[in-house]
PDB file of N, CA and C in Angstrom:
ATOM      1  N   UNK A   1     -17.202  -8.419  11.519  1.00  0.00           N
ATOM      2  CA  UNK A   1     -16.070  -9.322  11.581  1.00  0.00           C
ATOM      3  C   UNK A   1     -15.126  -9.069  10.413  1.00  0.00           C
ATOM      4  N   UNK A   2     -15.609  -8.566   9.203  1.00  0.00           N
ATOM      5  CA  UNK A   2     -14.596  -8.396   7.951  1.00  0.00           C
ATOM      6  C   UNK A   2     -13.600  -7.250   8.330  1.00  0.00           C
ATOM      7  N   UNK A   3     -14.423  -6.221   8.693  1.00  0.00           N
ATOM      8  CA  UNK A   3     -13.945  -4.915   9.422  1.00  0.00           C
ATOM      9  C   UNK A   3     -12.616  -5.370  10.325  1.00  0.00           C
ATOM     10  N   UNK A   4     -12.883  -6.250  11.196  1.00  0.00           N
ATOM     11  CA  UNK A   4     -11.730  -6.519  12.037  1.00  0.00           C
ATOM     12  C   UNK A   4     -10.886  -6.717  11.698  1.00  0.00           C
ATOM     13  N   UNK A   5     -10.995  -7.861  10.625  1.00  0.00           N
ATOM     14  CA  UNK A   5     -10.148  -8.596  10.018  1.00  0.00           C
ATOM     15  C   UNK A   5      -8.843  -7.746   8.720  1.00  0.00           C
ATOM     16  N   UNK A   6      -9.789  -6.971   8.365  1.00  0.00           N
ATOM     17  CA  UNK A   6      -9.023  -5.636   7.397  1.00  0.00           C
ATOM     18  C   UNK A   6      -8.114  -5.085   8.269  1.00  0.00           C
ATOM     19  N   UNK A   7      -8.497  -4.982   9.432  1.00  0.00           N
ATOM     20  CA  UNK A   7      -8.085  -3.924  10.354  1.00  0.00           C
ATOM     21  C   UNK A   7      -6.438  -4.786  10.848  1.00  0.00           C
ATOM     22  N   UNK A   8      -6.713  -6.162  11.299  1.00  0.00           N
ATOM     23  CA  UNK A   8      -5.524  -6.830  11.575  1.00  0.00           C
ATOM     24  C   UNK A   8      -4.794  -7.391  10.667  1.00  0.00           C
ATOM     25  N   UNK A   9      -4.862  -7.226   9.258  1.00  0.00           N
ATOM     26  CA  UNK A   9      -4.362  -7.515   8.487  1.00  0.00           C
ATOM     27  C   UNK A   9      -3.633  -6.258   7.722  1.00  0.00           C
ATOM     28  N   UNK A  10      -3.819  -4.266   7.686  1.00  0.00           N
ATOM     29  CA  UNK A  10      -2.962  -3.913   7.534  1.00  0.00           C
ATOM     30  C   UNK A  10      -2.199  -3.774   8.703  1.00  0.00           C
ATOM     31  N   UNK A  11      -2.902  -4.125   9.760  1.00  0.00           N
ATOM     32  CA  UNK A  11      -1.280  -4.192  11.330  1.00  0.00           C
ATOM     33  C   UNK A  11      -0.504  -4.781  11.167  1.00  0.00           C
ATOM     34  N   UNK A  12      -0.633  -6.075  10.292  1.00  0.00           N
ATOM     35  CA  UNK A  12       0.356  -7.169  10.312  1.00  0.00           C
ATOM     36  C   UNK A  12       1.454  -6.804   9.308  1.00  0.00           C
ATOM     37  N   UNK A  13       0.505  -5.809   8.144  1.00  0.00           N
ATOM     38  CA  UNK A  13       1.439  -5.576   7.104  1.00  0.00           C
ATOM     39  C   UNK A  13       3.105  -4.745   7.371  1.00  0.00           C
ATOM     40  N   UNK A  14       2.006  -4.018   8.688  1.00  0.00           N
ATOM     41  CA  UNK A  14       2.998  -3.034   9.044  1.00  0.00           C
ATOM     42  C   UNK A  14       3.991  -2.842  10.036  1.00  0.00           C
ATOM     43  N   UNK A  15       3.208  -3.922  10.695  1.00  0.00           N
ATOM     44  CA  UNK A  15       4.446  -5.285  11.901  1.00  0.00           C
ATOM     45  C   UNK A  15       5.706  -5.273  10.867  1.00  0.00           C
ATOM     46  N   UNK A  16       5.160  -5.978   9.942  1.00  0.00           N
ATOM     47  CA  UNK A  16       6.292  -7.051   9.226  1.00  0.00           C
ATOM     48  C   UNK A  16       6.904  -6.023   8.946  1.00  0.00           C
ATOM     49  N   UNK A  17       6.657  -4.551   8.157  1.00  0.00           N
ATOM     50  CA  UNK A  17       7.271  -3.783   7.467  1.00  0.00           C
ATOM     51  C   UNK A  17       8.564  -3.167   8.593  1.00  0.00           C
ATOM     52  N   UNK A  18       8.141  -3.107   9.268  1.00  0.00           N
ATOM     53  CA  UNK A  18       9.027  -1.980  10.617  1.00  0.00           C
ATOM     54  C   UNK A  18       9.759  -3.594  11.627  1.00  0.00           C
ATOM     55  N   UNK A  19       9.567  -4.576  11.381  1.00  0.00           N
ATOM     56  CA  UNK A  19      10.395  -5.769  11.951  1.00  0.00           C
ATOM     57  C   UNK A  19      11.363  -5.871  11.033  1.00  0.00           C
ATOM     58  N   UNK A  20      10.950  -5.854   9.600  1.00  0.00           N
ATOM     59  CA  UNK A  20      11.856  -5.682   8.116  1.00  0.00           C
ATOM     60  C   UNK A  20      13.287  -4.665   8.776  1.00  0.00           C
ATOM     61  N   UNK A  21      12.260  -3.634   8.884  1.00  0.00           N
ATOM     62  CA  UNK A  21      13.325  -2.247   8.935  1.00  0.00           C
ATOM     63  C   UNK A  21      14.177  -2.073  10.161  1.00  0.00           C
ATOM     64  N   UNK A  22      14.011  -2.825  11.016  1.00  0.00           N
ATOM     65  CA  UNK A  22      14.740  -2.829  12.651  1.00  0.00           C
ATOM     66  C   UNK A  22      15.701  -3.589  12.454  1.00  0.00           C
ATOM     67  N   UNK A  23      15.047  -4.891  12.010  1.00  0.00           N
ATOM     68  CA  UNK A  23      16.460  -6.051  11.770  1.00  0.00           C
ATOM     69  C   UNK A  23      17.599  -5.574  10.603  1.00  0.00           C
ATOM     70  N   UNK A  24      17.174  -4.748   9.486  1.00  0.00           N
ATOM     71  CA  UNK A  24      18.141  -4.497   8.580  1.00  0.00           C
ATOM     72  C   UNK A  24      19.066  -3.308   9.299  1.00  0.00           C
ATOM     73  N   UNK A  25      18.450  -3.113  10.447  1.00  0.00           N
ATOM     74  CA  UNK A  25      19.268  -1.425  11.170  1.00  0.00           C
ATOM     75  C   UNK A  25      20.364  -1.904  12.323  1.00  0.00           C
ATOM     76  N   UNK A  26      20.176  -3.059  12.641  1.00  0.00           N
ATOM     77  CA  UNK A  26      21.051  -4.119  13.833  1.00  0.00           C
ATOM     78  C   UNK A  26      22.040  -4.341  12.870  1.00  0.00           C
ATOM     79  N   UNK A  27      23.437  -4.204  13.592  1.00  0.00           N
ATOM     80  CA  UNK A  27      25.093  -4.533  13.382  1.00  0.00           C
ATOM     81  C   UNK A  27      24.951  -6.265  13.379  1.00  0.00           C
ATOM     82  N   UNK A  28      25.813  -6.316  12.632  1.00  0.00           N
ATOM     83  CA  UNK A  28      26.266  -7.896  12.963  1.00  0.00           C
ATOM     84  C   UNK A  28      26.992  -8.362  13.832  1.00  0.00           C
ATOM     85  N   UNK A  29      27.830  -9.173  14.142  1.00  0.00           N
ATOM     86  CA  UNK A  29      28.371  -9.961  15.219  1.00  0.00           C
ATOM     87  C   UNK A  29      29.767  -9.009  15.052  1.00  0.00           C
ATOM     88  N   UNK A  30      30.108  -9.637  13.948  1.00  0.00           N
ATOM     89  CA  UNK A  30      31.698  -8.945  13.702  1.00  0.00           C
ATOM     90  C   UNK A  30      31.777  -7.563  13.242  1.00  0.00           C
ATOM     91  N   UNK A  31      30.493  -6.743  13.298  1.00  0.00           N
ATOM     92  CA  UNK A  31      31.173  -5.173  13.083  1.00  0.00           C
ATOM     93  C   UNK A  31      31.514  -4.825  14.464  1.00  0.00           C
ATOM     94  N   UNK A  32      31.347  -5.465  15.913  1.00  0.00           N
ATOM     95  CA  UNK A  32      32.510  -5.153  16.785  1.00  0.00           C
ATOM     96  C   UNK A  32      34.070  -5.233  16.893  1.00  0.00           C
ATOM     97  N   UNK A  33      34.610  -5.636  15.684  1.00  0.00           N
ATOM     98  CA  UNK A  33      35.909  -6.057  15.610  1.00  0.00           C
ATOM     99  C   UNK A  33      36.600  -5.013  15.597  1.00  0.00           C
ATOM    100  N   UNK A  34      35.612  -4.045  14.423  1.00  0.00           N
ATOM    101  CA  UNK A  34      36.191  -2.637  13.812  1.00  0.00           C
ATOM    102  C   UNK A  34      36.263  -1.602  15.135  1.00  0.00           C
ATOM    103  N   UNK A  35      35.392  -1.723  15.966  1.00  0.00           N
ATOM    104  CA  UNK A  35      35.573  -0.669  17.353  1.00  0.00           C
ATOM    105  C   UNK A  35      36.994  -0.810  17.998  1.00  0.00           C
ATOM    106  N   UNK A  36      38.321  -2.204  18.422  1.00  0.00           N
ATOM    107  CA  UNK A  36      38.580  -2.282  18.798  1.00  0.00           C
ATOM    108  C   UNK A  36      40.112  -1.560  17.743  1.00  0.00           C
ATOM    109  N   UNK A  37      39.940  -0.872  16.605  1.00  0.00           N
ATOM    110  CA  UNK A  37      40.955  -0.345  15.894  1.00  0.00           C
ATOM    111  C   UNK A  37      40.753   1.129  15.916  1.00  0.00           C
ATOM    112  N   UNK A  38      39.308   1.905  16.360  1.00  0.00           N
ATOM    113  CA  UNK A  38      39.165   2.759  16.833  1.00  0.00           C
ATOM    114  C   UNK A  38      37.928   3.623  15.696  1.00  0.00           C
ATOM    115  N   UNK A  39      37.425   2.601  14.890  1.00  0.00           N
ATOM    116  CA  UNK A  39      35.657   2.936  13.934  1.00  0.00           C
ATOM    117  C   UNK A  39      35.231   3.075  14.469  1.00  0.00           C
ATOM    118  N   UNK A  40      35.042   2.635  15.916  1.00  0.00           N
ATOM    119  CA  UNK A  40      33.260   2.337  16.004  1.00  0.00           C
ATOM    120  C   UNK A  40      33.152   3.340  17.371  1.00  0.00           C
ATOM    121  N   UNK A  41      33.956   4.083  17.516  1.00  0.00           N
ATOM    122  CA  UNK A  41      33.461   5.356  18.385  1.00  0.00           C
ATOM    123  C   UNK A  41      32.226   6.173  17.385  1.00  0.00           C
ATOM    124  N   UNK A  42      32.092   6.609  16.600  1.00  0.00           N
ATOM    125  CA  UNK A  42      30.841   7.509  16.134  1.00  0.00           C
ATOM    126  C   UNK A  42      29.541   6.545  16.528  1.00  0.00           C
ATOM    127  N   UNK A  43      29.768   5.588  17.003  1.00  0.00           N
ATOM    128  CA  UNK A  43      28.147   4.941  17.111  1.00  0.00           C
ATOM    129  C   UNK A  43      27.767   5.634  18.124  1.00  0.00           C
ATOM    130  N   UNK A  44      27.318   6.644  18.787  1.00  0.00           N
ATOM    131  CA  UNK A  44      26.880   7.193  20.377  1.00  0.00           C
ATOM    132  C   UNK A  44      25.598   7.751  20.213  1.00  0.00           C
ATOM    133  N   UNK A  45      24.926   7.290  19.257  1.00  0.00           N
ATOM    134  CA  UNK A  45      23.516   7.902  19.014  1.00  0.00           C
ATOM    135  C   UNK A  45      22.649   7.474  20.209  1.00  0.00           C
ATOM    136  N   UNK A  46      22.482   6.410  20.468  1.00  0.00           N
ATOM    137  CA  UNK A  46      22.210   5.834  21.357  1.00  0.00           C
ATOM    138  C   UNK A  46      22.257   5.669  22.879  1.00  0.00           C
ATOM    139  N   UNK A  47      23.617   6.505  22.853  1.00  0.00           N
ATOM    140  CA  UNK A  47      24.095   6.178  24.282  1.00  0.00           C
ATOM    141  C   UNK A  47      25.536   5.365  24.249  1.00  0.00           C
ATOM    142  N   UNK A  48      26.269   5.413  25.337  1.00  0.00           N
ATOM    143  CA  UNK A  48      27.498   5.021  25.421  1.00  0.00           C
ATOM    144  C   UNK A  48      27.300   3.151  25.019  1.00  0.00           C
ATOM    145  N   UNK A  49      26.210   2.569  25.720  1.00  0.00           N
ATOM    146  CA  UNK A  49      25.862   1.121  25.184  1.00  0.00           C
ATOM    147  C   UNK A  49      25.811   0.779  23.965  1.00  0.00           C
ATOM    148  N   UNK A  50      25.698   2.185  22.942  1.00  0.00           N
ATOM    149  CA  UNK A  50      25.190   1.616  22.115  1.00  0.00           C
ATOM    150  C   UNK A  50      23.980   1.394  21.281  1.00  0.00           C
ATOM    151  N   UNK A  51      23.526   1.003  19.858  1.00  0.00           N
ATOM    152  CA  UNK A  51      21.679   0.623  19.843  1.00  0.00           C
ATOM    153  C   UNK A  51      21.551  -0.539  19.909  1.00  0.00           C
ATOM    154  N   UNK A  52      22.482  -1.769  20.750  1.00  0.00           N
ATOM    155  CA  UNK A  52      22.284  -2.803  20.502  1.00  0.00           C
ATOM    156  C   UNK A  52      20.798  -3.171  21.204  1.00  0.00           C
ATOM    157  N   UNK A  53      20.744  -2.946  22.640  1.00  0.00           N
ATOM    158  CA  UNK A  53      19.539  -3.100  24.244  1.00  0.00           C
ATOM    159  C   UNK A  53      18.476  -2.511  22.793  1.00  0.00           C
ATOM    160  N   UNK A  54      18.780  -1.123  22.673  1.00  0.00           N
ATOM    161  CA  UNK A  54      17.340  -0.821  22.127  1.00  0.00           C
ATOM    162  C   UNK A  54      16.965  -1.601  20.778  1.00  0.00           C
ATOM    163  N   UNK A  55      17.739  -1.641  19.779  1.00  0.00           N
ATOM    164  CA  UNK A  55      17.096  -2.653  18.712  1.00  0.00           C
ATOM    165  C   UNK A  55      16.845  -4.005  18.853  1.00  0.00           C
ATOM    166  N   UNK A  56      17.440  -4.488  19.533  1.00  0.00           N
ATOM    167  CA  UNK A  56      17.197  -6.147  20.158  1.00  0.00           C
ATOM    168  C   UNK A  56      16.037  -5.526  20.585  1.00  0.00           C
ATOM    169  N   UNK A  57      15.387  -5.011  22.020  1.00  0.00           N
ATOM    170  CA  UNK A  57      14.188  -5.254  22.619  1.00  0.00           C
ATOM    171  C   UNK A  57      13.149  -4.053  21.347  1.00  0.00           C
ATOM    172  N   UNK A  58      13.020  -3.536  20.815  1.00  0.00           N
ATOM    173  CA  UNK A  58      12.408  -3.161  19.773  1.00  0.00           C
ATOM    174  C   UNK A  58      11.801  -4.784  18.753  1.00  0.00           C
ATOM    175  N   UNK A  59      13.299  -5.808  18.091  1.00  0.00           N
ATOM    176  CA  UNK A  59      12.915  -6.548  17.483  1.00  0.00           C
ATOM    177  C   UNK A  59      12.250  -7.554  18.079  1.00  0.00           C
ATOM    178  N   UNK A  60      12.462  -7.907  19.497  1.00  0.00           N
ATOM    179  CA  UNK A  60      11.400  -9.010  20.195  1.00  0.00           C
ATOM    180  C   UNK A  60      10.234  -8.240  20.201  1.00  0.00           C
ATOM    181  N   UNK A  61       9.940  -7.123  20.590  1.00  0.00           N
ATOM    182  CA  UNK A  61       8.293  -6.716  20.555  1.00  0.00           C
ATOM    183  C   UNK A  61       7.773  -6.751  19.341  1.00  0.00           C
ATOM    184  N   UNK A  62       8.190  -6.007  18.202  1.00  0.00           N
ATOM    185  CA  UNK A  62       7.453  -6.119  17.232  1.00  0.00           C
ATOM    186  C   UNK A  62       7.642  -7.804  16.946  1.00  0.00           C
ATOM    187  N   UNK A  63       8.760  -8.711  17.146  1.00  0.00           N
ATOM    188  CA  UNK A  63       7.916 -10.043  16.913  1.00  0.00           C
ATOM    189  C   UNK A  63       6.871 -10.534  17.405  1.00  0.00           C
ATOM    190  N   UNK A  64       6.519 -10.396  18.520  1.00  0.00           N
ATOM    191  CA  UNK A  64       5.862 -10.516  19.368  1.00  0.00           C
ATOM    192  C   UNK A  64       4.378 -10.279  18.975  1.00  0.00           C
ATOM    193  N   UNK A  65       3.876  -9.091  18.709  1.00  0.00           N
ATOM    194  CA  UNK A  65       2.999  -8.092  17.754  1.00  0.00           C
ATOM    195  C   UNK A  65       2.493  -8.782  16.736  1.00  0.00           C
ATOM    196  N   UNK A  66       3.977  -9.288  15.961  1.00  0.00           N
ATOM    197  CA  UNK A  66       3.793 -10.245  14.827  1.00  0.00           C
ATOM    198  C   UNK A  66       3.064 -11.670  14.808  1.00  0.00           C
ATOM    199  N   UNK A  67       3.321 -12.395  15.519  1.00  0.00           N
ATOM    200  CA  UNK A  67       2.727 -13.321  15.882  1.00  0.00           C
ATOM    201  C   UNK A  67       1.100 -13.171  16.786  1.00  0.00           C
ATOM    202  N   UNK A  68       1.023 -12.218  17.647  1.00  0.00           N
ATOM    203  CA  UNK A  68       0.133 -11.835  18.182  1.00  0.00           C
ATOM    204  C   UNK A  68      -1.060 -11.620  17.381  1.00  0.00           C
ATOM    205  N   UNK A  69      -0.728 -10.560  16.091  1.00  0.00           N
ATOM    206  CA  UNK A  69      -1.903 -10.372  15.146  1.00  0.00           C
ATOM    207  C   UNK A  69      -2.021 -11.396  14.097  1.00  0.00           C
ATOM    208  N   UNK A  70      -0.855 -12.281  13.521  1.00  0.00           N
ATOM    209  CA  UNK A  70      -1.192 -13.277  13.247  1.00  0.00           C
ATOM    210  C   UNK A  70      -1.873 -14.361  13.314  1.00  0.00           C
ATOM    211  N   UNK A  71      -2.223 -14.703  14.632  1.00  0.00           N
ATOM    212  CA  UNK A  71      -3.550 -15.572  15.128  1.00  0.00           C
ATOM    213  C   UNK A  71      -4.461 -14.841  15.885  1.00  0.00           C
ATOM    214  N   UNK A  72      -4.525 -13.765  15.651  1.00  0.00           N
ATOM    215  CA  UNK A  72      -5.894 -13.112  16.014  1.00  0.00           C
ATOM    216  C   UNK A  72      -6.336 -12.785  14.562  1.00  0.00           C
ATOM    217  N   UNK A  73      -5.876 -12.910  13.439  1.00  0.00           N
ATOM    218  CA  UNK A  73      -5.968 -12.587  12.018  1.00  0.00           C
ATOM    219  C   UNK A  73      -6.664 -14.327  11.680  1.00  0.00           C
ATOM    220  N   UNK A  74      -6.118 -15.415  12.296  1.00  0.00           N
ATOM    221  CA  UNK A  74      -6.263 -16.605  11.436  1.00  0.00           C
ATOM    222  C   UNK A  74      -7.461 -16.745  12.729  1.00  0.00           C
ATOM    223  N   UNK A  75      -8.025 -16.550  13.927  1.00  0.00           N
ATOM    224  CA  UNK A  75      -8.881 -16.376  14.572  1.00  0.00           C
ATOM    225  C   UNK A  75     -10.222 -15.912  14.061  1.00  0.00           C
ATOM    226  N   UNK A  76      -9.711 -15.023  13.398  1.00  0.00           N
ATOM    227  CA  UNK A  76     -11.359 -13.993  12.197  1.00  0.00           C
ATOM    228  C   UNK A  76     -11.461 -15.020  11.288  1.00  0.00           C
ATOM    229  N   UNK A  77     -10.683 -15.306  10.867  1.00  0.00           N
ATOM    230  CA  UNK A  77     -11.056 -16.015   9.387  1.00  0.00           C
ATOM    231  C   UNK A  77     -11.568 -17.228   9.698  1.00  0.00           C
ATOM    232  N   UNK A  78     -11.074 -18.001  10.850  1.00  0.00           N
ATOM    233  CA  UNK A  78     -12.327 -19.584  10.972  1.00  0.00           C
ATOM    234  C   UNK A  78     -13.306 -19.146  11.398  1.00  0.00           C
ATOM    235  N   UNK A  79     -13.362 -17.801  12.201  1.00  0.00           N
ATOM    236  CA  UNK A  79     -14.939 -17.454  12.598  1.00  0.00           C
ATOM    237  C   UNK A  79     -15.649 -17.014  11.281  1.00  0.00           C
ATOM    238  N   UNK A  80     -15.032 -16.170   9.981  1.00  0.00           N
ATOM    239  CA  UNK A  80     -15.893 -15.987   9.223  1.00  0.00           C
ATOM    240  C   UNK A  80     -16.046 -17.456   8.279  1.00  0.00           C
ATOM    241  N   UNK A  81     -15.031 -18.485   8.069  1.00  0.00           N
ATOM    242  CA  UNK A  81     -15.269 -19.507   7.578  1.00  0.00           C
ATOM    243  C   UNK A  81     -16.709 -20.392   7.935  1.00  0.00           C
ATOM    244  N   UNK A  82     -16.429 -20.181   9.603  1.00  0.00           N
ATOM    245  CA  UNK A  82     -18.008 -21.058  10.408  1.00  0.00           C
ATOM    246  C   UNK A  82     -18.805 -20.445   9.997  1.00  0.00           C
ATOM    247  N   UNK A  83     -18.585 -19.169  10.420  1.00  0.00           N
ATOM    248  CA  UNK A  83     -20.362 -18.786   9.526  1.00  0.00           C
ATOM    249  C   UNK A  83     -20.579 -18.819   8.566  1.00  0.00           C
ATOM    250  N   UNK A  84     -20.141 -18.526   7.685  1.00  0.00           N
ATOM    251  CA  UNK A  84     -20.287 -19.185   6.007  1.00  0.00           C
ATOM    252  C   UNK A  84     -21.307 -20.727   6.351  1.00  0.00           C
ATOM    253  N   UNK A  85     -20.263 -21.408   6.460  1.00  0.00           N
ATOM    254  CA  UNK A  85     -20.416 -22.898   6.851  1.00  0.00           C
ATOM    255  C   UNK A  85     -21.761 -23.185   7.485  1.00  0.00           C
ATOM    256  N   UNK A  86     -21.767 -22.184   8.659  1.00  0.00           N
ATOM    257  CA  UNK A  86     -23.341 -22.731   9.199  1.00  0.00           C
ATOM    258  C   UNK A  86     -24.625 -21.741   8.219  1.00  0.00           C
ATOM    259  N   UNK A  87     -24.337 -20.635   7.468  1.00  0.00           N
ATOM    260  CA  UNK A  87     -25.677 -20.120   6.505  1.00  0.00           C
ATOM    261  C   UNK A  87     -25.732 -21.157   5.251  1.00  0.00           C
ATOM    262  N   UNK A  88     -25.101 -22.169   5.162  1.00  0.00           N
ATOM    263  CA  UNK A  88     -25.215 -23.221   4.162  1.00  0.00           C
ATOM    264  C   UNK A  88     -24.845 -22.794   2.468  1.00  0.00           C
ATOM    265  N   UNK A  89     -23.970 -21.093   2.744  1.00  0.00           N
ATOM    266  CA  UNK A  89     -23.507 -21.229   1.372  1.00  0.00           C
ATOM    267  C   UNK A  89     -24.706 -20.584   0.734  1.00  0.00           C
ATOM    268  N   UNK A  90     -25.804 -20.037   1.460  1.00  0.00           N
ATOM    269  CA  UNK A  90     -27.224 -19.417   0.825  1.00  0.00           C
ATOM    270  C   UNK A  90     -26.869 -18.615  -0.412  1.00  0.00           C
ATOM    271  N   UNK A  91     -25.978 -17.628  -0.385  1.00  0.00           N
ATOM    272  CA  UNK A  91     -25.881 -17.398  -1.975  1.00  0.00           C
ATOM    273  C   UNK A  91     -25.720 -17.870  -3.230  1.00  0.00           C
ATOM    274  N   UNK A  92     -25.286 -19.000  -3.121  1.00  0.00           N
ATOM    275  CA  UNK A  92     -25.475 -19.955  -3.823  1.00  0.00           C
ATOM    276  C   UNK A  92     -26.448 -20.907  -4.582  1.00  0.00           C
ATOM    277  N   UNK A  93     -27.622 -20.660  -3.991  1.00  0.00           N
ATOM    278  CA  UNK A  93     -28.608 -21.546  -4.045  1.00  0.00           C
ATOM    279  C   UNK A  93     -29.504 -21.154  -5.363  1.00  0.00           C
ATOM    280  N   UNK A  94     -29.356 -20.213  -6.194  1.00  0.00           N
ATOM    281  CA  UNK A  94     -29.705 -19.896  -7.417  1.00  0.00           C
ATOM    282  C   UNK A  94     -28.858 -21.069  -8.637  1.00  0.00           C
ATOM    283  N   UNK A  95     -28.130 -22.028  -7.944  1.00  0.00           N
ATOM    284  CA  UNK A  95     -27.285 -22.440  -8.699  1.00  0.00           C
ATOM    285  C   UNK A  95     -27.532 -24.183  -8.809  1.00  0.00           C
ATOM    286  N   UNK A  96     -28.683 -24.088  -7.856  1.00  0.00           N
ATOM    287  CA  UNK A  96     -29.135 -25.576  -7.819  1.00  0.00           C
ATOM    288  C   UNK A  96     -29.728 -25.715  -9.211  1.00  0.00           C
ATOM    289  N   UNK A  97     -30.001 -27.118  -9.365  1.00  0.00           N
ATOM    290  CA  UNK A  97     -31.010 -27.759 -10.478  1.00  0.00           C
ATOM    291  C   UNK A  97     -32.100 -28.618  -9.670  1.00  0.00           C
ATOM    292  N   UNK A  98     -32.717 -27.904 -10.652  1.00  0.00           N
ATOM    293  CA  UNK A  98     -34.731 -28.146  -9.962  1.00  0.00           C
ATOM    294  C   UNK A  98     -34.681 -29.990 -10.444  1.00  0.00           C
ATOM    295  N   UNK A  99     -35.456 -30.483  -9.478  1.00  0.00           N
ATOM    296  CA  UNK A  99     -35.443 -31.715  -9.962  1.00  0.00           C
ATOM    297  C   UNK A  99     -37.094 -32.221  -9.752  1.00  0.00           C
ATOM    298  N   UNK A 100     -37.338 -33.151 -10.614  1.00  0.00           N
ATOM    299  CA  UNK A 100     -38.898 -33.647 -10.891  1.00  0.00           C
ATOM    300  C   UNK A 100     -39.606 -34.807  -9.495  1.00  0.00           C
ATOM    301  N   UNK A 101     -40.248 -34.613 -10.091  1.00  0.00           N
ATOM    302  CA  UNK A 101     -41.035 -35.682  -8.749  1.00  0.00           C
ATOM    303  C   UNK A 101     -40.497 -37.020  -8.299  1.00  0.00           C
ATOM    304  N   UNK A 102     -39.564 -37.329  -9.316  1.00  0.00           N
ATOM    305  CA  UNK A 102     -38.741 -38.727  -8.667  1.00  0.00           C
ATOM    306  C   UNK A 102     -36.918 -38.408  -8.273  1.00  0.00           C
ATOM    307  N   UNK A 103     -37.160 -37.375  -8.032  1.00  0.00           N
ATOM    308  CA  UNK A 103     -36.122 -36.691  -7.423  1.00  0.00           C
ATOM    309  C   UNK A 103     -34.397 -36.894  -8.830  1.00  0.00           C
ATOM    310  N   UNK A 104     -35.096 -36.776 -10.167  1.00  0.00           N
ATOM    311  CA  UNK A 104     -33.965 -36.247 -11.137  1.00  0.00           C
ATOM    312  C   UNK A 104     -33.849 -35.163 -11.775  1.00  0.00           C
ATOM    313  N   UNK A 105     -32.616 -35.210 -12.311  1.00  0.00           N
ATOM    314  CA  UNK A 105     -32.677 -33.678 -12.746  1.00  0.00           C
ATOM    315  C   UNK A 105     -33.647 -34.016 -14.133  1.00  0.00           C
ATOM    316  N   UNK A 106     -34.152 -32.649 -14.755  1.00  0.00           N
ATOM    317  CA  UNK A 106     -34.811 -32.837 -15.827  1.00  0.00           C
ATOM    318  C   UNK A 106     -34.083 -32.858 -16.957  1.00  0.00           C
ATOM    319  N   UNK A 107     -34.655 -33.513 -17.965  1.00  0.00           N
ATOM    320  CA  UNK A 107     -34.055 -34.083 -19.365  1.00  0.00           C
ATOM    321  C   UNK A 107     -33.791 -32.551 -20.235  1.00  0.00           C
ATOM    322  N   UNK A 108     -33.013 -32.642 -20.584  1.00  0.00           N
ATOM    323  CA  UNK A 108     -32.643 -31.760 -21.613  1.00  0.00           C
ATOM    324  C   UNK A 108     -33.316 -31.209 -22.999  1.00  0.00           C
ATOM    325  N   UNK A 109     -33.725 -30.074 -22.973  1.00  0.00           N
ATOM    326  CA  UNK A 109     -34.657 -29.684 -23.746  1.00  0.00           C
ATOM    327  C   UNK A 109     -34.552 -30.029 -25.000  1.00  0.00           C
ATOM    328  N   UNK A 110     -34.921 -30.657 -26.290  1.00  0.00           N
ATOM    329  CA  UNK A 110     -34.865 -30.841 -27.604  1.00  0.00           C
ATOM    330  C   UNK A 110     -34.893 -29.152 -28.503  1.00  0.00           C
ATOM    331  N   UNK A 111     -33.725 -29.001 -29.215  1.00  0.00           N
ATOM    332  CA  UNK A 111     -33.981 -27.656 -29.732  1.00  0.00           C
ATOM    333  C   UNK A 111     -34.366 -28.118 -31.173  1.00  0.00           C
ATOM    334  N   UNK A 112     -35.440 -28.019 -31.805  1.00  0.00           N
ATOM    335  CA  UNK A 112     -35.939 -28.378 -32.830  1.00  0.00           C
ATOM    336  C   UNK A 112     -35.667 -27.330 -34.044  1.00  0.00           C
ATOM    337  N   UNK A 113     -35.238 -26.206 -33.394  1.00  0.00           N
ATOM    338  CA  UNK A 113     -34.323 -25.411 -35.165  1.00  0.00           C
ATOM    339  C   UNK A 113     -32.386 -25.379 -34.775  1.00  0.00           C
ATOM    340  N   UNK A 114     -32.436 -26.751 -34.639  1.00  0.00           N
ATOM    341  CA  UNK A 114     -31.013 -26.279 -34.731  1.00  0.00           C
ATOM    342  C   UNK A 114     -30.441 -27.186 -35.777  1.00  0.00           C
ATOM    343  N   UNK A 115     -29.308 -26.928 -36.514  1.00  0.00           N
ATOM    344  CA  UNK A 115     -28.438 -27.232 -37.622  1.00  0.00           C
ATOM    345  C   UNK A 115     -27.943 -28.236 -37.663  1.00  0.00           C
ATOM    346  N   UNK A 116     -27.824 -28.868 -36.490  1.00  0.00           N
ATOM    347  CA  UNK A 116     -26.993 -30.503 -36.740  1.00  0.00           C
ATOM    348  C   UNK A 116     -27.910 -31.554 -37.236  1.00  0.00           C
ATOM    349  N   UNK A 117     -27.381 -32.601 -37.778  1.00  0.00           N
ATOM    350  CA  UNK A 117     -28.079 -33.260 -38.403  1.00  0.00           C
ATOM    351  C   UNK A 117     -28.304 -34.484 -37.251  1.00  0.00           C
ATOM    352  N   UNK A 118     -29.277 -35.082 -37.117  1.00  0.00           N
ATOM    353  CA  UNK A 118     -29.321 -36.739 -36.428  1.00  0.00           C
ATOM    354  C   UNK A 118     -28.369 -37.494 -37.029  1.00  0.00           C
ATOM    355  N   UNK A 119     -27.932 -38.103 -35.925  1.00  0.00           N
ATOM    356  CA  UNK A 119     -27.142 -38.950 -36.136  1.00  0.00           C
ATOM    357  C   UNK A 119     -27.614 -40.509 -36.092  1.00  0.00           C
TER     358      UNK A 119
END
């Protein structure tokens, strides 16, 4: 389950990274203004349309992706949380205090060479 979880967590990194890089590559509203003075003919990389069709449906999938591995990411982690939860934290258990027959902890040892004086 950790394995998985590594696994959907650099996807996500790299969702986000290339959703980053698509949306910063999309025109704004008003750089169509400049086509109608006669700029925006060199855009034909794409095709006579344009990269608008392709970077729009590029940025809905990788959102899509994004969210997708996002709760399949927060999916691993309550499953590894439950199990934690149901082994009771067993590594831990070196960390208890032993307690005596009337169920307290035990009294604190008297160190008889040490330097402070009674008070």
């Amino acid at each position: 389950m950790q394995t998985l979880q590594t696994v959907l967590l650099i996807l996500l990194l790299i969702d986000a990274v290339a959703l980053a890089a698509i949306v910063l590559l999309q025109q704004g509203k008003g750089a169509d203004v400049g086509a109608a003075f006669g700029s925006g003919s060199a855009n034909t990389m794409f095709g006579s349309a344009g990269s608008t069709s392709f970077l729009t449906k590029m940025t809905v999938y990788l959102a899509i992706g994004f969210f997708v591995i996002a709760f399949g990411l927060a999916y691993t982690a309550k499953e590894i949380a439950t199990d934690m939860r149901s082994e009771g934290l067993s590594g831990f258990g070196d960390l208890e205090t032993p307690l005596d027959d009337e169920g307290l902890p035990p009294a604190p040892a008297s160190d008889p060479e040490s330097d402070l004086p009674d008070v």
